[in-house]
PDB file of N, CA and C in Angstrom:
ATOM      1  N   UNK A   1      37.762-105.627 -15.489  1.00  0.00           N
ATOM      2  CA  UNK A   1      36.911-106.601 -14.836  1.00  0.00           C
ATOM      3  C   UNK A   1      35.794-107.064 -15.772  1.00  0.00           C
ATOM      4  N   UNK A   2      35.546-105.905 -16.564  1.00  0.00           N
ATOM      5  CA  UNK A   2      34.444-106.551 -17.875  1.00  0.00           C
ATOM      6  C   UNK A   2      34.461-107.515 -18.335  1.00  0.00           C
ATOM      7  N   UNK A   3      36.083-107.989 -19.378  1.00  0.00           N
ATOM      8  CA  UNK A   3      36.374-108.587 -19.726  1.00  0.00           C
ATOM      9  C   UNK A   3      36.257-110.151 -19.094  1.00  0.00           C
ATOM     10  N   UNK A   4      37.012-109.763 -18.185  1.00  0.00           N
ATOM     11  CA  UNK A   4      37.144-111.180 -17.083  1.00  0.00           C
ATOM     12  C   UNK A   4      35.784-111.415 -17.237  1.00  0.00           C
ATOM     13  N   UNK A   5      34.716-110.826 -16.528  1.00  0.00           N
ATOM     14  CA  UNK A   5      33.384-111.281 -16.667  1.00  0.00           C
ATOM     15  C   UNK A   5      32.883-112.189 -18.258  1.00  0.00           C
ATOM     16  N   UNK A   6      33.451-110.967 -19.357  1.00  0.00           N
ATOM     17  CA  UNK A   6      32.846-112.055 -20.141  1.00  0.00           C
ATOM     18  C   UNK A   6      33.490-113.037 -20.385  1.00  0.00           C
ATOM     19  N   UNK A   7      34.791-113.338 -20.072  1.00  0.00           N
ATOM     20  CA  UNK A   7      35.247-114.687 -20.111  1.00  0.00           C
ATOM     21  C   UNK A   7      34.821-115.800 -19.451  1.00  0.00           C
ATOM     22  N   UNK A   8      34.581-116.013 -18.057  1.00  0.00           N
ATOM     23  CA  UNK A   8      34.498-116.659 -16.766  1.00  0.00           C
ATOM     24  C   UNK A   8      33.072-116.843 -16.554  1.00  0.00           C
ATOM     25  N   UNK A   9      32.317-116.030 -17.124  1.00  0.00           N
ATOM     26  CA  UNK A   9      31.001-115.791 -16.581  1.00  0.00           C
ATOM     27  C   UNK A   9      30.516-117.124 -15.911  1.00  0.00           C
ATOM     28  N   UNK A  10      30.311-117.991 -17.069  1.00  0.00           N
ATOM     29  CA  UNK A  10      29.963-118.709 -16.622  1.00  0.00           C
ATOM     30  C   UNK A  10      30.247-120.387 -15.529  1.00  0.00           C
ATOM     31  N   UNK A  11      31.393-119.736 -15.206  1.00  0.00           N
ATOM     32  CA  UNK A  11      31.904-120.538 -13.929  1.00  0.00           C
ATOM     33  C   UNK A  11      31.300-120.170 -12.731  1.00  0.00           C
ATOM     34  N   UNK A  12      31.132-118.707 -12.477  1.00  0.00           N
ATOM     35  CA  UNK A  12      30.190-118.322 -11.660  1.00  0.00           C
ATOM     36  C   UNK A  12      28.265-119.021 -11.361  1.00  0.00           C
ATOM     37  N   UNK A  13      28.465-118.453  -9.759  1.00  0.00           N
ATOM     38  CA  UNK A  13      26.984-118.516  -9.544  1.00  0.00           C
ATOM     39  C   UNK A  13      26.029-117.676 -10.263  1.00  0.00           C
ATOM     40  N   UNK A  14      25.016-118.042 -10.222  1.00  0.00           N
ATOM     41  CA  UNK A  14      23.467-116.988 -10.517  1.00  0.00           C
ATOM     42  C   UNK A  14      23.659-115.472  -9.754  1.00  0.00           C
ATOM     43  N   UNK A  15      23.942-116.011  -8.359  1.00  0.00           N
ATOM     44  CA  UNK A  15      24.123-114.998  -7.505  1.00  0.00           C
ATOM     45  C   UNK A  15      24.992-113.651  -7.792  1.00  0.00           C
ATOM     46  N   UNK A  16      26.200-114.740  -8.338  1.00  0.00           N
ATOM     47  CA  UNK A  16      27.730-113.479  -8.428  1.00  0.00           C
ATOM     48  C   UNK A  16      27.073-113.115  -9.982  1.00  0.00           C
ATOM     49  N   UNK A  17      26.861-113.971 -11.036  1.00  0.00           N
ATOM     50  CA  UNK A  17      26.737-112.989 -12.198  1.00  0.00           C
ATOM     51  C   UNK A  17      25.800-111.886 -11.863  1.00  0.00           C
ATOM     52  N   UNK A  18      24.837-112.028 -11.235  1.00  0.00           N
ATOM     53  CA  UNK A  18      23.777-111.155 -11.144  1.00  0.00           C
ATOM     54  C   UNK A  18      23.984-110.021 -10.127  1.00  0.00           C
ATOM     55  N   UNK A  19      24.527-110.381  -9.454  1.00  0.00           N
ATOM     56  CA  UNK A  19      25.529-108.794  -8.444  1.00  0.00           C
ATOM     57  C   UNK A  19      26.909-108.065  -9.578  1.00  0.00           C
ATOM     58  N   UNK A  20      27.389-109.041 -10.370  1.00  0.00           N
ATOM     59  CA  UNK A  20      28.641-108.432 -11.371  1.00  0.00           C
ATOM     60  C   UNK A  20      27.744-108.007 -12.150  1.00  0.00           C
ATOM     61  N   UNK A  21      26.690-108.682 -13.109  1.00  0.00           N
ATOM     62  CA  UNK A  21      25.672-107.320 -13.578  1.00  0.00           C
ATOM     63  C   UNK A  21      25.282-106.119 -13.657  1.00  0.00           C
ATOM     64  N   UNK A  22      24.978-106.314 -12.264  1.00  0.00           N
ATOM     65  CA  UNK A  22      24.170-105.217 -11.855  1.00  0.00           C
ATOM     66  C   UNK A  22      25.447-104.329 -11.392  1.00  0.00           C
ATOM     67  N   UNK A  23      26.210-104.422 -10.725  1.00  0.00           N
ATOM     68  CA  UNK A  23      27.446-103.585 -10.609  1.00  0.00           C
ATOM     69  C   UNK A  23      28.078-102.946 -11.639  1.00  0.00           C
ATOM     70  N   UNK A  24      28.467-104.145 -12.291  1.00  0.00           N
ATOM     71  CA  UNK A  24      29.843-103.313 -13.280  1.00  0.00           C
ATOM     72  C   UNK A  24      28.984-102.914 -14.944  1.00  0.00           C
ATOM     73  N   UNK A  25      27.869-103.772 -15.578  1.00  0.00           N
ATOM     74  CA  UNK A  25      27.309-103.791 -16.720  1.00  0.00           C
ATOM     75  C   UNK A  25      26.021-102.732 -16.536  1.00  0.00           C
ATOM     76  N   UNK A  26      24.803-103.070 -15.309  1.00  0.00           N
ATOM     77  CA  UNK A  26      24.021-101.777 -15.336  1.00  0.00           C
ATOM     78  C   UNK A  26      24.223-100.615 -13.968  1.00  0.00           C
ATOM     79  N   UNK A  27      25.072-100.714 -13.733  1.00  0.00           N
ATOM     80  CA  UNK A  27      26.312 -99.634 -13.470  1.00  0.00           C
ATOM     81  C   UNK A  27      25.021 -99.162 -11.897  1.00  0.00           C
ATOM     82  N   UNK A  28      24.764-100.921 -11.267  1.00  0.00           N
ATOM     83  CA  UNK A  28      24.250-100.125 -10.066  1.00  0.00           C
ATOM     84  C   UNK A  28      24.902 -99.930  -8.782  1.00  0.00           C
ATOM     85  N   UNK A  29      24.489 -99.549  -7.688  1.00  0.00           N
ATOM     86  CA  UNK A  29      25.332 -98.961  -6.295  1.00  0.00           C
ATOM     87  C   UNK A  29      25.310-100.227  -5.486  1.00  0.00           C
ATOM     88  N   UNK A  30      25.920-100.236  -4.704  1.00  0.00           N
ATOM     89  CA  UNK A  30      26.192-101.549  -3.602  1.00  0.00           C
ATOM     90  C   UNK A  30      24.758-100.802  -3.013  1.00  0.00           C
ATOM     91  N   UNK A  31      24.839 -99.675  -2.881  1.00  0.00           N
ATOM     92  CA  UNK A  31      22.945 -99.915  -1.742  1.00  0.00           C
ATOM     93  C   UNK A  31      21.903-100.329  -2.699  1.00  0.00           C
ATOM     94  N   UNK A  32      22.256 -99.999  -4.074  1.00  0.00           N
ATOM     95  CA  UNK A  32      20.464-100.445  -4.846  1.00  0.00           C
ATOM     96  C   UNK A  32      20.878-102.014  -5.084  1.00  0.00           C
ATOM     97  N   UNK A  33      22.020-102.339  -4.815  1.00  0.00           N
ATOM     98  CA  UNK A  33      21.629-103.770  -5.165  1.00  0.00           C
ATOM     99  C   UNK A  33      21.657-104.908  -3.817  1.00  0.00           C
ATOM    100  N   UNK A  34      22.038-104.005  -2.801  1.00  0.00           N
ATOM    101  CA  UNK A  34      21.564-104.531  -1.409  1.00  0.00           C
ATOM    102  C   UNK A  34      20.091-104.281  -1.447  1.00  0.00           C
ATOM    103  N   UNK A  35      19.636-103.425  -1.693  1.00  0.00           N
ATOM    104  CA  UNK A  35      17.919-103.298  -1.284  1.00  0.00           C
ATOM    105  C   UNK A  35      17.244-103.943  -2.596  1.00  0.00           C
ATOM    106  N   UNK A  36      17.889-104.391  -3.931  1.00  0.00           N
ATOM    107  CA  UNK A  36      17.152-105.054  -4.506  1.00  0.00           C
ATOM    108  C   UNK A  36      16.827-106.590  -3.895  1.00  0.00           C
ATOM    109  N   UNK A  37      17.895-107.310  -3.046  1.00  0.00           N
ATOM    110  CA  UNK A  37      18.112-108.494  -2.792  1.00  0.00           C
ATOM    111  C   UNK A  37      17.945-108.832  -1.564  1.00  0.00           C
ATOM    112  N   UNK A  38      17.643-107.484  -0.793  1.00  0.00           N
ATOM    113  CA  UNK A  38      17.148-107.527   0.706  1.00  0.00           C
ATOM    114  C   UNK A  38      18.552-108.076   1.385  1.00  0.00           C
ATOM    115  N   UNK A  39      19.375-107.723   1.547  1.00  0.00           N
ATOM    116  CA  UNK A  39      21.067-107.946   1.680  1.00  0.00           C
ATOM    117  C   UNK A  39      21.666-106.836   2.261  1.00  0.00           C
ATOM    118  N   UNK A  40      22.053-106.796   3.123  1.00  0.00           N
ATOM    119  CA  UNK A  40      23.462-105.766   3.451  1.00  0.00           C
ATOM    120  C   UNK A  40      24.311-105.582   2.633  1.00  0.00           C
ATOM    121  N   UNK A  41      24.742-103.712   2.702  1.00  0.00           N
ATOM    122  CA  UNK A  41      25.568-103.314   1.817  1.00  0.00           C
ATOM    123  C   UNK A  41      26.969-104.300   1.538  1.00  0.00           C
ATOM    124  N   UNK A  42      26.769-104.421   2.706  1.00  0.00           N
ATOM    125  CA  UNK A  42      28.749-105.015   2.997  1.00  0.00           C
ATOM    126  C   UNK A  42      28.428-106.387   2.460  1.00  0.00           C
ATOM    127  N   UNK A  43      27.599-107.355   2.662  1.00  0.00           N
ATOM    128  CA  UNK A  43      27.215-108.455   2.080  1.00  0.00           C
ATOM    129  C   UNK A  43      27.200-108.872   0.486  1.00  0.00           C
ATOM    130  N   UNK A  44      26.818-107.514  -0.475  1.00  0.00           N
ATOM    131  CA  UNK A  44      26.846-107.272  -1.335  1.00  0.00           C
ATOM    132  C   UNK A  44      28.236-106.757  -2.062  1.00  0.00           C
ATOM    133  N   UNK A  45      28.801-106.247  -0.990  1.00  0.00           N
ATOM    134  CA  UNK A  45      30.526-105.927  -1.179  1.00  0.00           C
ATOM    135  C   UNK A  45      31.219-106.606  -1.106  1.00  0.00           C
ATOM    136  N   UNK A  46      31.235-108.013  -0.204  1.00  0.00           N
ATOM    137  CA  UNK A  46      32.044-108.616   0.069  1.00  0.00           C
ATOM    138  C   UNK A  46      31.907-109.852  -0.816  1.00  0.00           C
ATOM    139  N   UNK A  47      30.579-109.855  -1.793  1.00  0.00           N
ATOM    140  CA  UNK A  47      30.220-110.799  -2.599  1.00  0.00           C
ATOM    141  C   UNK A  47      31.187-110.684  -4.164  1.00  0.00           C
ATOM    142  N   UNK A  48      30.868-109.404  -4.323  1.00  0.00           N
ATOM    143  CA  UNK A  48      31.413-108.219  -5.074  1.00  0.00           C
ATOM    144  C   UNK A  48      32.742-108.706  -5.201  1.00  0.00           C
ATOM    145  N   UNK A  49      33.730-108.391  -3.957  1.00  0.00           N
ATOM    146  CA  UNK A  49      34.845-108.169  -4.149  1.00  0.00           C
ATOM    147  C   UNK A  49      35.369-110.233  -4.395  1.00  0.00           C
ATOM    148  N   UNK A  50      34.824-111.055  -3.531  1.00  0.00           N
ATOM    149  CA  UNK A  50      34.994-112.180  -4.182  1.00  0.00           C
ATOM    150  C   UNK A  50      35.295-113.233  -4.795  1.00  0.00           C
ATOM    151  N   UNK A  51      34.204-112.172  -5.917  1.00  0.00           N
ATOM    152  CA  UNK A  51      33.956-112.648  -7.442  1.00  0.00           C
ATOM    153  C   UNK A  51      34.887-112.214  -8.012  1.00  0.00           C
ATOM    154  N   UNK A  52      35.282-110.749  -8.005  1.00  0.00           N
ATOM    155  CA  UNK A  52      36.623-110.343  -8.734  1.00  0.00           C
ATOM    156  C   UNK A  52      37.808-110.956  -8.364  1.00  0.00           C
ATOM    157  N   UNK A  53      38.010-111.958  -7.050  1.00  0.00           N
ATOM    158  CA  UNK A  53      39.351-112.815  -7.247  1.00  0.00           C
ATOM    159  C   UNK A  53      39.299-113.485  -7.408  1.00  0.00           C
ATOM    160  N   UNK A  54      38.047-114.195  -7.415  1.00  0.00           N
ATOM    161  CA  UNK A  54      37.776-115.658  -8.579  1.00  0.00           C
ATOM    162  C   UNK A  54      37.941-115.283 -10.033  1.00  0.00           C
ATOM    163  N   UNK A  55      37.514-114.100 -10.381  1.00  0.00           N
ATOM    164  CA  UNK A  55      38.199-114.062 -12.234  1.00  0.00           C
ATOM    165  C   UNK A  55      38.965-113.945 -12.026  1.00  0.00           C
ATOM    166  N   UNK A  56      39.835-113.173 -11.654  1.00  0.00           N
ATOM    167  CA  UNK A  56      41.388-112.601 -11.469  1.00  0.00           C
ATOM    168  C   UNK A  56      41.832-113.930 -11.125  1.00  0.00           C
ATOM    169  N   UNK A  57      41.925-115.142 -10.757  1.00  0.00           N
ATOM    170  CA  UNK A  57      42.273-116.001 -10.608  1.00  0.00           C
ATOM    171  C   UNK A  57      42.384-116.969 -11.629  1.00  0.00           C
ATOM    172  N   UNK A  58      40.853-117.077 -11.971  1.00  0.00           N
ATOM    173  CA  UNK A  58      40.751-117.614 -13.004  1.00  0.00           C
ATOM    174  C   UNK A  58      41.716-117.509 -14.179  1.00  0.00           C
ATOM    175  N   UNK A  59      41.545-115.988 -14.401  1.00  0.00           N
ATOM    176  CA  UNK A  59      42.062-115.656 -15.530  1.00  0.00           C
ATOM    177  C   UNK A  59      44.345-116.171 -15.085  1.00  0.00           C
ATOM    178  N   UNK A  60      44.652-116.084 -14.138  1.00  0.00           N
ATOM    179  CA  UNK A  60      45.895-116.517 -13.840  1.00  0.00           C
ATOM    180  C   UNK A  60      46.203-117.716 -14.429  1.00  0.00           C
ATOM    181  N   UNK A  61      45.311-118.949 -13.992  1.00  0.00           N
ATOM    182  CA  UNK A  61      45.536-119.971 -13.891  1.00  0.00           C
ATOM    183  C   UNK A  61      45.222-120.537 -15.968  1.00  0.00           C
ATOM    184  N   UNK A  62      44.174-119.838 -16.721  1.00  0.00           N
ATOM    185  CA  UNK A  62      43.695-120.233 -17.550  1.00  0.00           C
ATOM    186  C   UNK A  62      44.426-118.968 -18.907  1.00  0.00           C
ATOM    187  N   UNK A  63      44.253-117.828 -18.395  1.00  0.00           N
ATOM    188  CA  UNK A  63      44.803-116.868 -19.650  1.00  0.00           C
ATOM    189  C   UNK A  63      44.010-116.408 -20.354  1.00  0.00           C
ATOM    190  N   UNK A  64      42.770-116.734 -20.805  1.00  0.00           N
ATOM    191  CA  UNK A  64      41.983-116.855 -21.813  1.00  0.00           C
ATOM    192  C   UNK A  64      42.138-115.291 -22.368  1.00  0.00           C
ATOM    193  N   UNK A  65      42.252-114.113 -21.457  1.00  0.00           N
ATOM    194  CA  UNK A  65      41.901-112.902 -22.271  1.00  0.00           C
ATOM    195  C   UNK A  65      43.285-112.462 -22.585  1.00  0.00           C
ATOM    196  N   UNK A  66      44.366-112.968 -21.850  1.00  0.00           N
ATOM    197  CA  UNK A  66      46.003-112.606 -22.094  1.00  0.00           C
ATOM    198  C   UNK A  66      45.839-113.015 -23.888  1.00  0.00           C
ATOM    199  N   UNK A  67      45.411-114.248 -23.739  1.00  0.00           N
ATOM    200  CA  UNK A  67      45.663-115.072 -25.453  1.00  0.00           C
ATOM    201  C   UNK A  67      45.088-114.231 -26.384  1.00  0.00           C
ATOM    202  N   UNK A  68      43.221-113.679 -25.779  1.00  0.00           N
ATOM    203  CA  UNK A  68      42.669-112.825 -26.468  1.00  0.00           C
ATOM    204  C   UNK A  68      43.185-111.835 -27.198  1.00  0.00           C
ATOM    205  N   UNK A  69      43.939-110.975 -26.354  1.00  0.00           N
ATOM    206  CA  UNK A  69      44.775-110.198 -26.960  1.00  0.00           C
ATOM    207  C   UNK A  69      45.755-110.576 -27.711  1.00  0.00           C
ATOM    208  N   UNK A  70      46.318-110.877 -27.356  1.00  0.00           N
ATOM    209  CA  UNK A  70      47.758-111.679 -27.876  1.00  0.00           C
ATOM    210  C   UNK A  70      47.348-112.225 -29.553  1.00  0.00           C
ATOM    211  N   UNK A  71      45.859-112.431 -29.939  1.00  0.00           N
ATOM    212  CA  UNK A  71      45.663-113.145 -30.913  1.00  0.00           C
ATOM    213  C   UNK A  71      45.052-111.856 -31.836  1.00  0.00           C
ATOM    214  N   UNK A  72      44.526-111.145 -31.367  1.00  0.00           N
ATOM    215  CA  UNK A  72      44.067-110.291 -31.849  1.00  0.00           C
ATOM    216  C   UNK A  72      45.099-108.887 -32.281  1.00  0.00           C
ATOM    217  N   UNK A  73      46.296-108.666 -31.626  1.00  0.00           N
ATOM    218  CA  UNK A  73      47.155-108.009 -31.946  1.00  0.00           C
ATOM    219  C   UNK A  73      48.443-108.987 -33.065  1.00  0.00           C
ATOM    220  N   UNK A  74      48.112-110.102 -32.818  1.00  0.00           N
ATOM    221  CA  UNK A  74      48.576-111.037 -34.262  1.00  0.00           C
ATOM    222  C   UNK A  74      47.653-111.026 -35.439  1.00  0.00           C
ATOM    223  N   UNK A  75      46.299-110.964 -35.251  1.00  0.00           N
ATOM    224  CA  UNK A  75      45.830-110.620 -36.496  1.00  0.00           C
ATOM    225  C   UNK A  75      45.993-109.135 -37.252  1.00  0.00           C
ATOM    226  N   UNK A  76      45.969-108.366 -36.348  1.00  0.00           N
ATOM    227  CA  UNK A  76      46.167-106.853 -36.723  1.00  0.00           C
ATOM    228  C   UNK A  76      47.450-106.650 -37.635  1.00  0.00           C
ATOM    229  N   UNK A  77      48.576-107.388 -36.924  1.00  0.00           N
ATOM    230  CA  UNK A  77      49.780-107.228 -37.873  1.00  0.00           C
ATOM    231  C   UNK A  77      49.591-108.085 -39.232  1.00  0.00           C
ATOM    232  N   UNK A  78      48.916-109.323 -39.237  1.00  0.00           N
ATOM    233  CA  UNK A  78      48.742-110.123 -40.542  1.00  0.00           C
ATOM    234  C   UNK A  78      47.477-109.305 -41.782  1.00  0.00           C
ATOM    235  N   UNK A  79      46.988-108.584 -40.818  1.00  0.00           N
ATOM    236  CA  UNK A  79      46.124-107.680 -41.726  1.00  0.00           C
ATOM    237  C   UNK A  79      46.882-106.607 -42.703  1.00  0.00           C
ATOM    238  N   UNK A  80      47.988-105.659 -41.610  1.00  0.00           N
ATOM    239  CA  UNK A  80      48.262-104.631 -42.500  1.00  0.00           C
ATOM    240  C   UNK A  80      49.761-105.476 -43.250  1.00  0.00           C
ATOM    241  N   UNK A  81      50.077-106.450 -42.913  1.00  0.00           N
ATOM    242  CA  UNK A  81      51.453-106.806 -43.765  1.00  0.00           C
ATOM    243  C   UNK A  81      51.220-107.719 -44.958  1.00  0.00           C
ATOM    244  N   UNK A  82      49.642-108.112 -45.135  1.00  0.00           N
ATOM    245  CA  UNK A  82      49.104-108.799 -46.510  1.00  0.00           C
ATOM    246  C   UNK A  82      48.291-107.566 -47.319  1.00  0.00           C
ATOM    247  N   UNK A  83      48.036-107.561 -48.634  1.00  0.00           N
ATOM    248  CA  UNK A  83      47.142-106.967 -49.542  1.00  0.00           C
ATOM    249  C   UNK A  83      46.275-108.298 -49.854  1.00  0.00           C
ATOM    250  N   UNK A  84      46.500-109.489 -50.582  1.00  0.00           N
ATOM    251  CA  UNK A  84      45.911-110.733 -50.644  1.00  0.00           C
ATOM    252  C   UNK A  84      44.111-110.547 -50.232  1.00  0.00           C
ATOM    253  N   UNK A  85      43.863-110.295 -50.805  1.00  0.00           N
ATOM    254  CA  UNK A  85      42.135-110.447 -49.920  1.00  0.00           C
ATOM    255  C   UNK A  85      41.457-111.672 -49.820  1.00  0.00           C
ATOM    256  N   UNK A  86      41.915-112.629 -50.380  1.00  0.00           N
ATOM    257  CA  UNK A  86      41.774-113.912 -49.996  1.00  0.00           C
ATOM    258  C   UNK A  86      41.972-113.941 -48.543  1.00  0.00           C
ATOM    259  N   UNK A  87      43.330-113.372 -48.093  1.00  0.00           N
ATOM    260  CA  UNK A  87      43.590-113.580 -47.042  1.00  0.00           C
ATOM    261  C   UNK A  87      43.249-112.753 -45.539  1.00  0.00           C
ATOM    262  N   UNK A  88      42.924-111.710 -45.965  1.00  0.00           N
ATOM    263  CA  UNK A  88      42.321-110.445 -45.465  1.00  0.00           C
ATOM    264  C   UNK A  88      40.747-111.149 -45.241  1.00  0.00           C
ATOM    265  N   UNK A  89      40.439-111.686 -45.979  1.00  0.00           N
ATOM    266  CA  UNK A  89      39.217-112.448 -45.808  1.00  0.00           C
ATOM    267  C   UNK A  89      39.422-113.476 -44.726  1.00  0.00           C
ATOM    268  N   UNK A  90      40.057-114.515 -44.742  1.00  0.00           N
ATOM    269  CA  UNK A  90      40.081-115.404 -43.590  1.00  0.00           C
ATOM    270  C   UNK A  90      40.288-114.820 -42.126  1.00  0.00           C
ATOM    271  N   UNK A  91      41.574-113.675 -42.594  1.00  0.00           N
ATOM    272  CA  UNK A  91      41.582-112.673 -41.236  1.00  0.00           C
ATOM    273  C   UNK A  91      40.344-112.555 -40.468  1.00  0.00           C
ATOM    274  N   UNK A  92      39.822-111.657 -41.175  1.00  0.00           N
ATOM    275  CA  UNK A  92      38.587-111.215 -40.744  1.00  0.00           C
ATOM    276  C   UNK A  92      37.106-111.977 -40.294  1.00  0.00           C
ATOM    277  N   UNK A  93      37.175-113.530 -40.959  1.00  0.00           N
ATOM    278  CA  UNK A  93      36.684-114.252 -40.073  1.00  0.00           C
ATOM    279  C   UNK A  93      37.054-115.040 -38.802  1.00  0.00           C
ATOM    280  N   UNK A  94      38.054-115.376 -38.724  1.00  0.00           N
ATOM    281  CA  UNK A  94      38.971-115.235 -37.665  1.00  0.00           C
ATOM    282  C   UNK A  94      38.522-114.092 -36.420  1.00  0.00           C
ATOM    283  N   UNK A  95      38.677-112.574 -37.028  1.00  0.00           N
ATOM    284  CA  UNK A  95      38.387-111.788 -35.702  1.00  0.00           C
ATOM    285  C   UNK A  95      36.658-111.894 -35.395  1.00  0.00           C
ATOM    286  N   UNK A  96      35.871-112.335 -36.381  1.00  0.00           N
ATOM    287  CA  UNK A  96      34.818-112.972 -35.726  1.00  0.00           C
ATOM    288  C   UNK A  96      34.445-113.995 -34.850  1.00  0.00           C
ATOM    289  N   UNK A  97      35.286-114.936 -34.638  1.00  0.00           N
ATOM    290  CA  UNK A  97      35.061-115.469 -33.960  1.00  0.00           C
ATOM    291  C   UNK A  97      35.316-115.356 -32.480  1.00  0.00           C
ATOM    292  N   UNK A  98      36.177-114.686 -32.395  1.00  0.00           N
ATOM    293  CA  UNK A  98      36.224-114.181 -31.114  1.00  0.00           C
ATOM    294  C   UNK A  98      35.183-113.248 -30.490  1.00  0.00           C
TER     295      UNK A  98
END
């Protein structure tokens, strides 16, 4: 769900990033982040749960972290099947950019 988050983030509300925050990144409880927001637990759960089928959706319809991988386990093999450091070089800016 991390992931998804950092992909999607910003398709989301203020609201949902800041409940997926506080949930999954500073690893808080559905009650501390109901009583941070003056919200019911379940309100906060049901916000919660959501958001995770809007990425999970997202991510269906768009791929972005399927490719992620997918690109990044293609660079891994172009890494160990060149010596070239020319090319080992472009590699490696490449996995920066992601």
């Amino acid at each position: 769900m991390n992931y998804l988050y950092d992909f999607y983030q910003a398709l989301l509300t203020s609201k949902q990033r800041n409940y997926m925050e506080l949930y999954y990144l500073e690893d808080y409880s559905l009650g501390e982040i109901s009583e941070l927001y003056q919200v019911s637990r379940q309100a906060v759960y049901d916000n919660i749960k959501r958001t995770e089928s809007m990425l999970e959706s997202y991510e269906e319809k768009l791929h972005l972290y399927e490719r992620f991988l997918k690109r990044g386990q293609i660079l891994e093999k172009m890494e160990k099947s060149t010596s070239d450091e020319s090319m080992l070089s472009f590699i490696q800016q490449l996995k920066e950019i992601d």
